[in-house]
N, C-alpha and C. Protein backbone atom coordinates (compact mmCIF):
# COMPACT_ATOMS: atom_id res chain seq x y z
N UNK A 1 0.84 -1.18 0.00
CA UNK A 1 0.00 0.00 0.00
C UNK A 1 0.89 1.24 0.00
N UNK A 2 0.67 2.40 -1.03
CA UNK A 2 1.73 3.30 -0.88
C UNK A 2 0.37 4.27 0.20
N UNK A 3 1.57 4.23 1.13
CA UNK A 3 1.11 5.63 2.54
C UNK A 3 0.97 6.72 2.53
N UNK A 4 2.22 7.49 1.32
CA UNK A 4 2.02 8.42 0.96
C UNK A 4 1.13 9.00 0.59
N UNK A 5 0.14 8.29 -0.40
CA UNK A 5 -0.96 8.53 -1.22
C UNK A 5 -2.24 9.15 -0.12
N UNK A 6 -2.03 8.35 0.51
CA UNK A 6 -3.12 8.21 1.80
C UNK A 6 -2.96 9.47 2.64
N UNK A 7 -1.88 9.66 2.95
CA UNK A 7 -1.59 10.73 4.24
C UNK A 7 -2.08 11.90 3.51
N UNK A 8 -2.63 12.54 2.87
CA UNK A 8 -3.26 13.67 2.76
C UNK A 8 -5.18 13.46 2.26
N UNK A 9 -5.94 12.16 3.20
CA UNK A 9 -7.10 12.50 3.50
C UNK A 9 -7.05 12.89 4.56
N UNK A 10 -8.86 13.25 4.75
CA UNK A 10 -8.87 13.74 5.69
C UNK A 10 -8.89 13.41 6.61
N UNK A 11 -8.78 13.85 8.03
CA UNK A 11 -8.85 13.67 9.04
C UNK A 11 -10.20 12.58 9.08
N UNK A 12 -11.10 12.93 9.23
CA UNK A 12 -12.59 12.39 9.29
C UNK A 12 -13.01 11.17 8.69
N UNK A 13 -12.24 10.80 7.62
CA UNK A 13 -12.27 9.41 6.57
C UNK A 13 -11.73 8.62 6.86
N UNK A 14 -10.34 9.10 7.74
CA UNK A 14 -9.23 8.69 8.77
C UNK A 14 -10.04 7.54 9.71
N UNK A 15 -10.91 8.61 10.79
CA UNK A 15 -11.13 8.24 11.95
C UNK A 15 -12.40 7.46 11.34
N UNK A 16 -13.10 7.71 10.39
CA UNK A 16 -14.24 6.70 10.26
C UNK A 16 -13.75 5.26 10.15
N UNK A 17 -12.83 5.37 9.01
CA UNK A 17 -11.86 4.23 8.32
C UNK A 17 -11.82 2.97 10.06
N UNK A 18 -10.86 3.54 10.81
CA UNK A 18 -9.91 3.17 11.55
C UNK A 18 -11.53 2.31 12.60
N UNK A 19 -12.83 3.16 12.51
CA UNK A 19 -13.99 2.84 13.55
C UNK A 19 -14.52 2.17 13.35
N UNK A 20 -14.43 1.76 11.55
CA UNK A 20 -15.22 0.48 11.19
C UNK A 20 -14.87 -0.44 11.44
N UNK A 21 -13.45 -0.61 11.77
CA UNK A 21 -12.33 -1.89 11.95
C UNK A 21 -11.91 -1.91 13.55
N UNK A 22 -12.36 -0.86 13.99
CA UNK A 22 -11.86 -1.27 15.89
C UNK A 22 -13.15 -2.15 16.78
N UNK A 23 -11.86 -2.70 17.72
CA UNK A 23 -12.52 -3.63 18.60
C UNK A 23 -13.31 -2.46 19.76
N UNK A 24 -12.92 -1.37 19.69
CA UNK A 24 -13.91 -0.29 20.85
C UNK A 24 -15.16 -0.38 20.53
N UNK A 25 -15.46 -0.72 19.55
CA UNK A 25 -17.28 -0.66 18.91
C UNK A 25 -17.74 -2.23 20.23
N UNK A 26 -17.03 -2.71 20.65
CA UNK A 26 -17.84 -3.85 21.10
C UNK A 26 -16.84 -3.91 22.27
N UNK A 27 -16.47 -3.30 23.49
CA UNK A 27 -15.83 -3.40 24.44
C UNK A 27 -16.42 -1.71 25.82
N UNK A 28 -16.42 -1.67 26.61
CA UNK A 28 -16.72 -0.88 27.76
C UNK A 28 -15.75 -1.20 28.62
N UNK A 29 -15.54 -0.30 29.50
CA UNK A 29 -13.97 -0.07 30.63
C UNK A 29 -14.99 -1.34 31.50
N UNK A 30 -13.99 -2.08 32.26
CA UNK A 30 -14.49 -2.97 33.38
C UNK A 30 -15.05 -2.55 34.68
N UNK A 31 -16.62 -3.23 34.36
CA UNK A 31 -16.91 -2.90 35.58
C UNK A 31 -17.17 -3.03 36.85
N UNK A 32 -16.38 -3.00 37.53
CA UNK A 32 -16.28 -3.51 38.77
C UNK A 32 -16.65 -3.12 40.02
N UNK A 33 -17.05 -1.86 39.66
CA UNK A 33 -18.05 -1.52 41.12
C UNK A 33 -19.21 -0.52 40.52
N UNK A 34 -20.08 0.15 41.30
CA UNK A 34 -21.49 1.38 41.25
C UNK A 34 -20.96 2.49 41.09
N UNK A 35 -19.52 2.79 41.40
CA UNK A 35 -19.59 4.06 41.47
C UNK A 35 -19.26 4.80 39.91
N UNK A 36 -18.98 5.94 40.55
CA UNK A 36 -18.91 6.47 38.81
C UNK A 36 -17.74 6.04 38.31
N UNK A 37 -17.80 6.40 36.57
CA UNK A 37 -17.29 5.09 35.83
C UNK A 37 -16.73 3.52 36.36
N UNK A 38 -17.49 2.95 36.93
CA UNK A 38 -17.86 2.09 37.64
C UNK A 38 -16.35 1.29 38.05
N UNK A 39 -16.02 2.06 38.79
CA UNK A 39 -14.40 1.73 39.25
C UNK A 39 -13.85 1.69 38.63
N UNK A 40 -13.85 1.79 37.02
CA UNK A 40 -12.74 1.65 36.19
C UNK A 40 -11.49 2.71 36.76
N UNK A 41 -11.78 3.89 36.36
CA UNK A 41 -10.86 4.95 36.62
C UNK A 41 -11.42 6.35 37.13
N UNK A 42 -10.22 7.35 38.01
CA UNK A 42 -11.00 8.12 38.45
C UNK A 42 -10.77 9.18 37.33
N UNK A 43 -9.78 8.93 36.50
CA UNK A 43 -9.98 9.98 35.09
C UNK A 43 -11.26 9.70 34.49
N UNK A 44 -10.91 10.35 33.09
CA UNK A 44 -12.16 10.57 32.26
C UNK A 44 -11.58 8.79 31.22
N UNK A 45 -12.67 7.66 31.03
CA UNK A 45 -11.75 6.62 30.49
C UNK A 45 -12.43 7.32 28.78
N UNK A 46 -11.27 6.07 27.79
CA UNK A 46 -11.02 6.36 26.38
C UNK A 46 -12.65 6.28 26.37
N UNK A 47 -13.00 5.01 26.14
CA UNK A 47 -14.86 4.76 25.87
C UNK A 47 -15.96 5.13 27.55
N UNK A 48 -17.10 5.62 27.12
CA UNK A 48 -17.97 5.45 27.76
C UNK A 48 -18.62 4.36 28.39
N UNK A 49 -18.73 4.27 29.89
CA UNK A 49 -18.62 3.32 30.62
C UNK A 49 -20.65 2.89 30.50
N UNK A 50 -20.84 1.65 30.51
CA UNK A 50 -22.23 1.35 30.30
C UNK A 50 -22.95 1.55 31.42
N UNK A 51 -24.02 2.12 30.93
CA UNK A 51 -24.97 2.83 32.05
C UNK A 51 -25.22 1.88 32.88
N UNK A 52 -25.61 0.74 32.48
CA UNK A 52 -26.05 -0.87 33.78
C UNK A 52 -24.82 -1.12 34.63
N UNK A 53 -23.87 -0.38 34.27
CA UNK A 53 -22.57 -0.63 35.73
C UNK A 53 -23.27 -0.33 37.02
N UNK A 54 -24.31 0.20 37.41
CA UNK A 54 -24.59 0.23 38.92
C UNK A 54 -25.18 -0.62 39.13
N UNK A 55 -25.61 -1.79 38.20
CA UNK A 55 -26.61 -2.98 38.88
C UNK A 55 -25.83 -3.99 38.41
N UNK A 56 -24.58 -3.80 37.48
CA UNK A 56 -24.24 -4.90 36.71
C UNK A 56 -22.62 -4.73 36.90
N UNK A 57 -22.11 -5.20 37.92
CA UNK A 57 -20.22 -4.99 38.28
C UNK A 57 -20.21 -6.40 38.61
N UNK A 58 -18.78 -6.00 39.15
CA UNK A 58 -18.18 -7.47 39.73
C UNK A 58 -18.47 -7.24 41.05
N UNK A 59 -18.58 -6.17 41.76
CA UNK A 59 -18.42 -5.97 43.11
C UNK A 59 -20.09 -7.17 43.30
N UNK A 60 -21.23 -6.62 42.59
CA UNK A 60 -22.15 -6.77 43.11
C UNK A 60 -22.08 -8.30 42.90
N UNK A 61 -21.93 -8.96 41.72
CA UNK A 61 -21.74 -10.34 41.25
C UNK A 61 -20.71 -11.05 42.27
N UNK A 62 -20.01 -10.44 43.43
CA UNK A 62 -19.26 -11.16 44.51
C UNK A 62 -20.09 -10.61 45.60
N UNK A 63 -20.93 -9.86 45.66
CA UNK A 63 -21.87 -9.94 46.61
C UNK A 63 -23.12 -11.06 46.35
N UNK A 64 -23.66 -11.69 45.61
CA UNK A 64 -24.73 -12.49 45.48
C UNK A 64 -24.37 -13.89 45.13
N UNK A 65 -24.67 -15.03 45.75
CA UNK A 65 -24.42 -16.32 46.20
C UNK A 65 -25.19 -16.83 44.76
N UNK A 66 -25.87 -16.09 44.33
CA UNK A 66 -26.24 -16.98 43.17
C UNK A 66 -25.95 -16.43 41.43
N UNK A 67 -24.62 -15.48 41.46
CA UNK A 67 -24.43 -15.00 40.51
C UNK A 67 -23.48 -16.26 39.74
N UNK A 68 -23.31 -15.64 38.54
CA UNK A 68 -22.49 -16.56 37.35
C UNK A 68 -21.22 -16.70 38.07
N UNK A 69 -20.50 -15.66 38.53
CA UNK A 69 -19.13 -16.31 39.33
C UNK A 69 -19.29 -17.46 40.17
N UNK A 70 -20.58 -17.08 41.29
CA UNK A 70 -20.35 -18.28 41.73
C UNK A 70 -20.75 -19.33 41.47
N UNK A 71 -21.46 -19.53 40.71
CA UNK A 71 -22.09 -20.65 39.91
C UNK A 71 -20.36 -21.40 39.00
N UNK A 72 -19.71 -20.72 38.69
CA UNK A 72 -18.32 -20.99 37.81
C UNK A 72 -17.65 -21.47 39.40
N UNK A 73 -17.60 -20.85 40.02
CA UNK A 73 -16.28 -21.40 41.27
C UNK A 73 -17.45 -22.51 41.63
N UNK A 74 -18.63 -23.33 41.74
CA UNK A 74 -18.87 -24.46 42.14
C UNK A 74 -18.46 -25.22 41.30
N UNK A 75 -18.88 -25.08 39.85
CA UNK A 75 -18.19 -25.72 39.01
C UNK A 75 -16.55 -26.33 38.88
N UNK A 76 -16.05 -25.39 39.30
CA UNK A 76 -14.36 -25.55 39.35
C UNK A 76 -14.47 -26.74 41.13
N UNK A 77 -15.38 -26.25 41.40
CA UNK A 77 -14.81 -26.64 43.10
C UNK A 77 -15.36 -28.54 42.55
N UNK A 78 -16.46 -28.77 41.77
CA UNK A 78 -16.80 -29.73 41.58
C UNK A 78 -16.08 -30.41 40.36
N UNK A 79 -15.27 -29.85 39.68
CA UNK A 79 -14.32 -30.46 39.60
C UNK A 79 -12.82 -31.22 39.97
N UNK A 80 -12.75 -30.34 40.91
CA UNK A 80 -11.49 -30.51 41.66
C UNK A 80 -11.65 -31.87 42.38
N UNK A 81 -13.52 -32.04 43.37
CA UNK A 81 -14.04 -33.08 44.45
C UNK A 81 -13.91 -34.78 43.66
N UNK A 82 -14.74 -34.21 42.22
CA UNK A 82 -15.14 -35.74 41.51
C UNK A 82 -14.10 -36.01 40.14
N UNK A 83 -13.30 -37.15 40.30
CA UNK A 83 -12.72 -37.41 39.36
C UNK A 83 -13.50 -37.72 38.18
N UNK A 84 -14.78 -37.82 38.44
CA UNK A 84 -15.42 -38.47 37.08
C UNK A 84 -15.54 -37.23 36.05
N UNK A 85 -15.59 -36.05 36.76
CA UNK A 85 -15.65 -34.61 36.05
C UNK A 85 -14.68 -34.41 34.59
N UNK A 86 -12.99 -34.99 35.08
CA UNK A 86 -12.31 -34.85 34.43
C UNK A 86 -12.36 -35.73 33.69
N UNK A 87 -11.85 -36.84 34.51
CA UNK A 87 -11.83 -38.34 33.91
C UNK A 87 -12.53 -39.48 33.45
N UNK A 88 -13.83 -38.86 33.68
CA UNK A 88 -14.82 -39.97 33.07
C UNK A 88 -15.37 -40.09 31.76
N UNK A 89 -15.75 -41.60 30.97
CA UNK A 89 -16.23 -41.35 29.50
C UNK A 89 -17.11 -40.65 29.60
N UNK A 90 -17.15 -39.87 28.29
CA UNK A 90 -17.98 -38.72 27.95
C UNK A 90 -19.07 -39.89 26.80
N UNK A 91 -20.03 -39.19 26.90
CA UNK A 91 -21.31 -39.91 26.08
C UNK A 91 -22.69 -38.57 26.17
N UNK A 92 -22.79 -38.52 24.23
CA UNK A 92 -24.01 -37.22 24.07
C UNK A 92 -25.14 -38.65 24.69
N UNK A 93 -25.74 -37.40 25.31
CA UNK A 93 -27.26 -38.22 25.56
C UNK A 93 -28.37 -38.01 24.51
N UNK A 94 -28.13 -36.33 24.13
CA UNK A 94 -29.26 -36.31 23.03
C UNK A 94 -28.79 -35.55 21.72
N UNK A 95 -28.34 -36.54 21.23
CA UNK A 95 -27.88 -35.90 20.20
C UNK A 95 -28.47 -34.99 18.80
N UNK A 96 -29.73 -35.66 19.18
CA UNK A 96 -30.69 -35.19 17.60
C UNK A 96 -31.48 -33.88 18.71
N UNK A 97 -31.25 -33.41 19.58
CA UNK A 97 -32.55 -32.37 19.94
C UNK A 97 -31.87 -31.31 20.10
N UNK A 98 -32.46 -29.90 19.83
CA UNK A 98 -31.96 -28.83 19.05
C UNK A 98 -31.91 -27.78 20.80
N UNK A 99 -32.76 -28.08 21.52
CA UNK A 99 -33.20 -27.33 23.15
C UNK A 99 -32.37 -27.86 23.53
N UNK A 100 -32.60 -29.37 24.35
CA UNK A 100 -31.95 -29.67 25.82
C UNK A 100 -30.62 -30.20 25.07
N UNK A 101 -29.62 -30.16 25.80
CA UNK A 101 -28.12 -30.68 25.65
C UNK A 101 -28.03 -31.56 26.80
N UNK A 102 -27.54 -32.85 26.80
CA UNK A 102 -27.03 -33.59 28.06
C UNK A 102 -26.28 -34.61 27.81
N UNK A 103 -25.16 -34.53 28.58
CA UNK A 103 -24.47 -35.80 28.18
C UNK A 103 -24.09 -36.48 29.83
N UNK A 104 -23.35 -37.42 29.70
CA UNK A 104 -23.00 -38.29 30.93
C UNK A 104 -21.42 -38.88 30.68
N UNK A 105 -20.99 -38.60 32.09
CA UNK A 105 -19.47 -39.01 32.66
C UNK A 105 -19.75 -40.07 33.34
N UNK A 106 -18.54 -40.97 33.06
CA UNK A 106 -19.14 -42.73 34.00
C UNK A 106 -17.59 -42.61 34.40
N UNK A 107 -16.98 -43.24 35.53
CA UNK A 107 -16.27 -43.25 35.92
C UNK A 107 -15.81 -44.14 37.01
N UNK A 108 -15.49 -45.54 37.32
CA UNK A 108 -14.99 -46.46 39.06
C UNK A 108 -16.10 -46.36 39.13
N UNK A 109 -17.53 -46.71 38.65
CA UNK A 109 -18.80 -46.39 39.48
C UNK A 109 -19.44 -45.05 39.33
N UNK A 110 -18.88 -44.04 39.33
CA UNK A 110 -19.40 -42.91 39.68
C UNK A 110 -20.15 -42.26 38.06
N UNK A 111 -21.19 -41.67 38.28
CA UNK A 111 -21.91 -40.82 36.68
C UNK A 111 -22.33 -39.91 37.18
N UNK A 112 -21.87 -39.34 36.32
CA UNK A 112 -21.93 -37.18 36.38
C UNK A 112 -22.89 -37.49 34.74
N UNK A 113 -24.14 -36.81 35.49
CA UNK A 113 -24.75 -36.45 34.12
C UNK A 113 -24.89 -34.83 34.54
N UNK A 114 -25.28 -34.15 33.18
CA UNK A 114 -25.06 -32.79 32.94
C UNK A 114 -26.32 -32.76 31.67
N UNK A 115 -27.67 -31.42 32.84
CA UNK A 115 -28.73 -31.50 31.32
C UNK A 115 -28.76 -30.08 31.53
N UNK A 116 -29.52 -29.60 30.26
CA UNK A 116 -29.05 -28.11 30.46
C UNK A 116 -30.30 -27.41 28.81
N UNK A 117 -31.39 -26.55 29.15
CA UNK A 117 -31.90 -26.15 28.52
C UNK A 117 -31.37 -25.33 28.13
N UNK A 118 -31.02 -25.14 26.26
CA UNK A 118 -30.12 -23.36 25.69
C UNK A 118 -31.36 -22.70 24.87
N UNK A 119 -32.33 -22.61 25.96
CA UNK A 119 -33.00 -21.79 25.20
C UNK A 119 -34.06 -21.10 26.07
N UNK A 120 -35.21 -20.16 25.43
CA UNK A 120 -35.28 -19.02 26.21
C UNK A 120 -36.63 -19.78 26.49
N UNK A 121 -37.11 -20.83 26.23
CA UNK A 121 -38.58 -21.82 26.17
C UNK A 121 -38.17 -22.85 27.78
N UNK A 122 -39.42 -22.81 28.07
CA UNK A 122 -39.35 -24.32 28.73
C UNK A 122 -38.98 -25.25 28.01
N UNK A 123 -38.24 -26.50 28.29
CA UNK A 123 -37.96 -27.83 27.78
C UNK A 123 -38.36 -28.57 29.16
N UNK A 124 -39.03 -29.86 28.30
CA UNK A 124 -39.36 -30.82 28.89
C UNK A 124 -38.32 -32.23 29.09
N UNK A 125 -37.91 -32.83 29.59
CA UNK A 125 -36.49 -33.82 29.33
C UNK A 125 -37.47 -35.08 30.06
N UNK A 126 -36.79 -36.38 29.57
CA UNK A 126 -37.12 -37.31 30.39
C UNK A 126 -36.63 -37.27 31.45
N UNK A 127 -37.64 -38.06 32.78
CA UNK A 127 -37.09 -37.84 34.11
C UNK A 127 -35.98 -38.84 34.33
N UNK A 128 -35.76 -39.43 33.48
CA UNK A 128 -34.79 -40.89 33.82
C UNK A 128 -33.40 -40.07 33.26
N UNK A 129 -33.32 -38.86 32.88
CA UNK A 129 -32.18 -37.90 32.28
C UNK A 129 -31.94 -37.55 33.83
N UNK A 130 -32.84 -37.34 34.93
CA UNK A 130 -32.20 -36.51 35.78
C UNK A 130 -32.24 -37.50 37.38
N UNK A 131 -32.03 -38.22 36.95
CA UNK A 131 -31.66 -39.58 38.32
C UNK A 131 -30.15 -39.35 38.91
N UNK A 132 -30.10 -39.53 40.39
CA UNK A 132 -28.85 -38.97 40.95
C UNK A 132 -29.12 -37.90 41.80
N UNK A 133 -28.16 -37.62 42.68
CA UNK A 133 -28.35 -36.53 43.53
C UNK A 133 -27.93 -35.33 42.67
N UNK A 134 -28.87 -34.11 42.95
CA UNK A 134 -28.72 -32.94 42.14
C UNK A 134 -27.07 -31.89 43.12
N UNK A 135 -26.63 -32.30 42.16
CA UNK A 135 -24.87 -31.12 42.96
C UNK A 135 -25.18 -30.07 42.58
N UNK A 136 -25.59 -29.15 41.69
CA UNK A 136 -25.25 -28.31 41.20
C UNK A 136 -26.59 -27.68 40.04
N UNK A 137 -27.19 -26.25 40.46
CA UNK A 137 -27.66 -26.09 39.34
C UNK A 137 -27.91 -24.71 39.17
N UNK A 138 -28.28 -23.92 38.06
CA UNK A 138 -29.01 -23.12 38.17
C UNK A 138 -30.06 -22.43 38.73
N UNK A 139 -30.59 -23.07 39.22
CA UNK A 139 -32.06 -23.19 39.61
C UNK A 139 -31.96 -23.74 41.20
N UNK A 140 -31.80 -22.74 42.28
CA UNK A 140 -31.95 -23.40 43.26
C UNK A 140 -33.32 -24.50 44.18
N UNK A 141 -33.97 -23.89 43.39
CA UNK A 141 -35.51 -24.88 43.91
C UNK A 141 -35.62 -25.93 42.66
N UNK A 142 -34.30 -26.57 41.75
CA UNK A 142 -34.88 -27.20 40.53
C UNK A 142 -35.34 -28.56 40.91
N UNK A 143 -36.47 -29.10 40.15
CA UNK A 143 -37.36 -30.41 40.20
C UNK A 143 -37.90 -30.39 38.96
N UNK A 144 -38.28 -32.03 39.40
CA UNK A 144 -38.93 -32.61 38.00
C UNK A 144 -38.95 -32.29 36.79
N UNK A 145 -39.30 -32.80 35.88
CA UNK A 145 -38.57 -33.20 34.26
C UNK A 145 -39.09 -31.94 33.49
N UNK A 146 -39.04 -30.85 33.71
CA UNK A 146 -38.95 -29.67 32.98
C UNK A 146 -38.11 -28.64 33.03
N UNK A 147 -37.40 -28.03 32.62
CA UNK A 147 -35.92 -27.53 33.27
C UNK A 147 -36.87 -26.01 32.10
N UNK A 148 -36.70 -25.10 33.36
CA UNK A 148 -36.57 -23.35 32.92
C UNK A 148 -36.10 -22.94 32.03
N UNK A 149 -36.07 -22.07 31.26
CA UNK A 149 -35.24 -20.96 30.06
C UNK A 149 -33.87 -21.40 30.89
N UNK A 150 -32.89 -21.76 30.18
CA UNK A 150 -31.43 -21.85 30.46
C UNK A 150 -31.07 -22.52 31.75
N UNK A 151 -31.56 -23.26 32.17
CA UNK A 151 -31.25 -24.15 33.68
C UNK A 151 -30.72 -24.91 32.76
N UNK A 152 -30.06 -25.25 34.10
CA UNK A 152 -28.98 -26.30 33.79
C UNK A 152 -28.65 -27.26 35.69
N UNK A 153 -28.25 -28.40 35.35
CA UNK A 153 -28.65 -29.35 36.48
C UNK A 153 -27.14 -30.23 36.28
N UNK A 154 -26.77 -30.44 37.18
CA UNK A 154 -25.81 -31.58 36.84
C UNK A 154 -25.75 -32.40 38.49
N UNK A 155 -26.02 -33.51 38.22
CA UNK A 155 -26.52 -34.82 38.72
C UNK A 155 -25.48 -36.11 38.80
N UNK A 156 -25.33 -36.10 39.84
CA UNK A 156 -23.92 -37.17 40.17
C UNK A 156 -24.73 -38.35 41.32
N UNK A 157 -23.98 -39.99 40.84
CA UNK A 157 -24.35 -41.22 41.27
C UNK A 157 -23.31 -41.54 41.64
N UNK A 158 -23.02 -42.23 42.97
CA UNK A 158 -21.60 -42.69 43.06
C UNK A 158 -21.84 -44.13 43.61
């Protein structure tokens, strides 16, 4: 590409050019607490910080027992407890259905099944999908063979 050619547009064709192609169109400063610009910085930051930072940080997501972090650190913690997590055969349970996803870990005895609705509908699953003590779910009151918009259950036999 000769540069030369280039270096005398304008300014404005410049900065459009450069906006169609930056990752700032889809990124906000981190937010990690309520306050203004939501802890990012006490300067002024490059992008505008998203207005839902006072309901939507990290501070608050480590204040609530049932946010996605901690839902991820049970996960990790329940991996660390059951070897079958890591080490057990993997097997799709449903392979042809487009909603529920579930598969099963077998392991020395032990089965980690894992069912999990990806969608914004009720799904109905067979109840013989969710046999086992419930470890872990989305859904702290979850029961019987209909799993919520995006619940997810994972069910261990030892």
């Amino acid at each position: 590409m000769n540069w030369a050619a280039h270096a005398a547009l304008p300014e404005e064709q410049v900065l459009h050019a450069l906006a169609v192609k930056s990752r700032d169109n889809a990124r906000t400063p981190v937010q990690w607490d309520a306050s203004p610009n939501a802890g990012f910085t006490t300067g002024e930051p490059w992008l505008a910080v998203n207005p839902n930072h006072t309901e939507i940080n990290a501070a608050a997501a480590v204040a609530d027992p049932d946010s996605v972090l901690h839902h991820h650190r049970k996960l990790i913690a329940l991996r660390h407890e059951h070897p079958v997590v890591v080490h057990g055969d993997y097997r799709l349970l449903l392979p042809d259905e487009e909603q529920a996803f579930a598969y099963v870990r077998t392991l020395d005895g032990a089965t980690l099944r894992v069912v999990a609705n990806l969608s914004g509908e009720p799904a109905t699953v067979d109840e013989g999908l969710l046999g086992g003590a419930l470890v872990l779910s989305t859904h702290p009151d979850a029961a019987g063979g209909e799993l919520r918009p995006w619940e997810s259950r994972v069910l261990l036999t030892e």
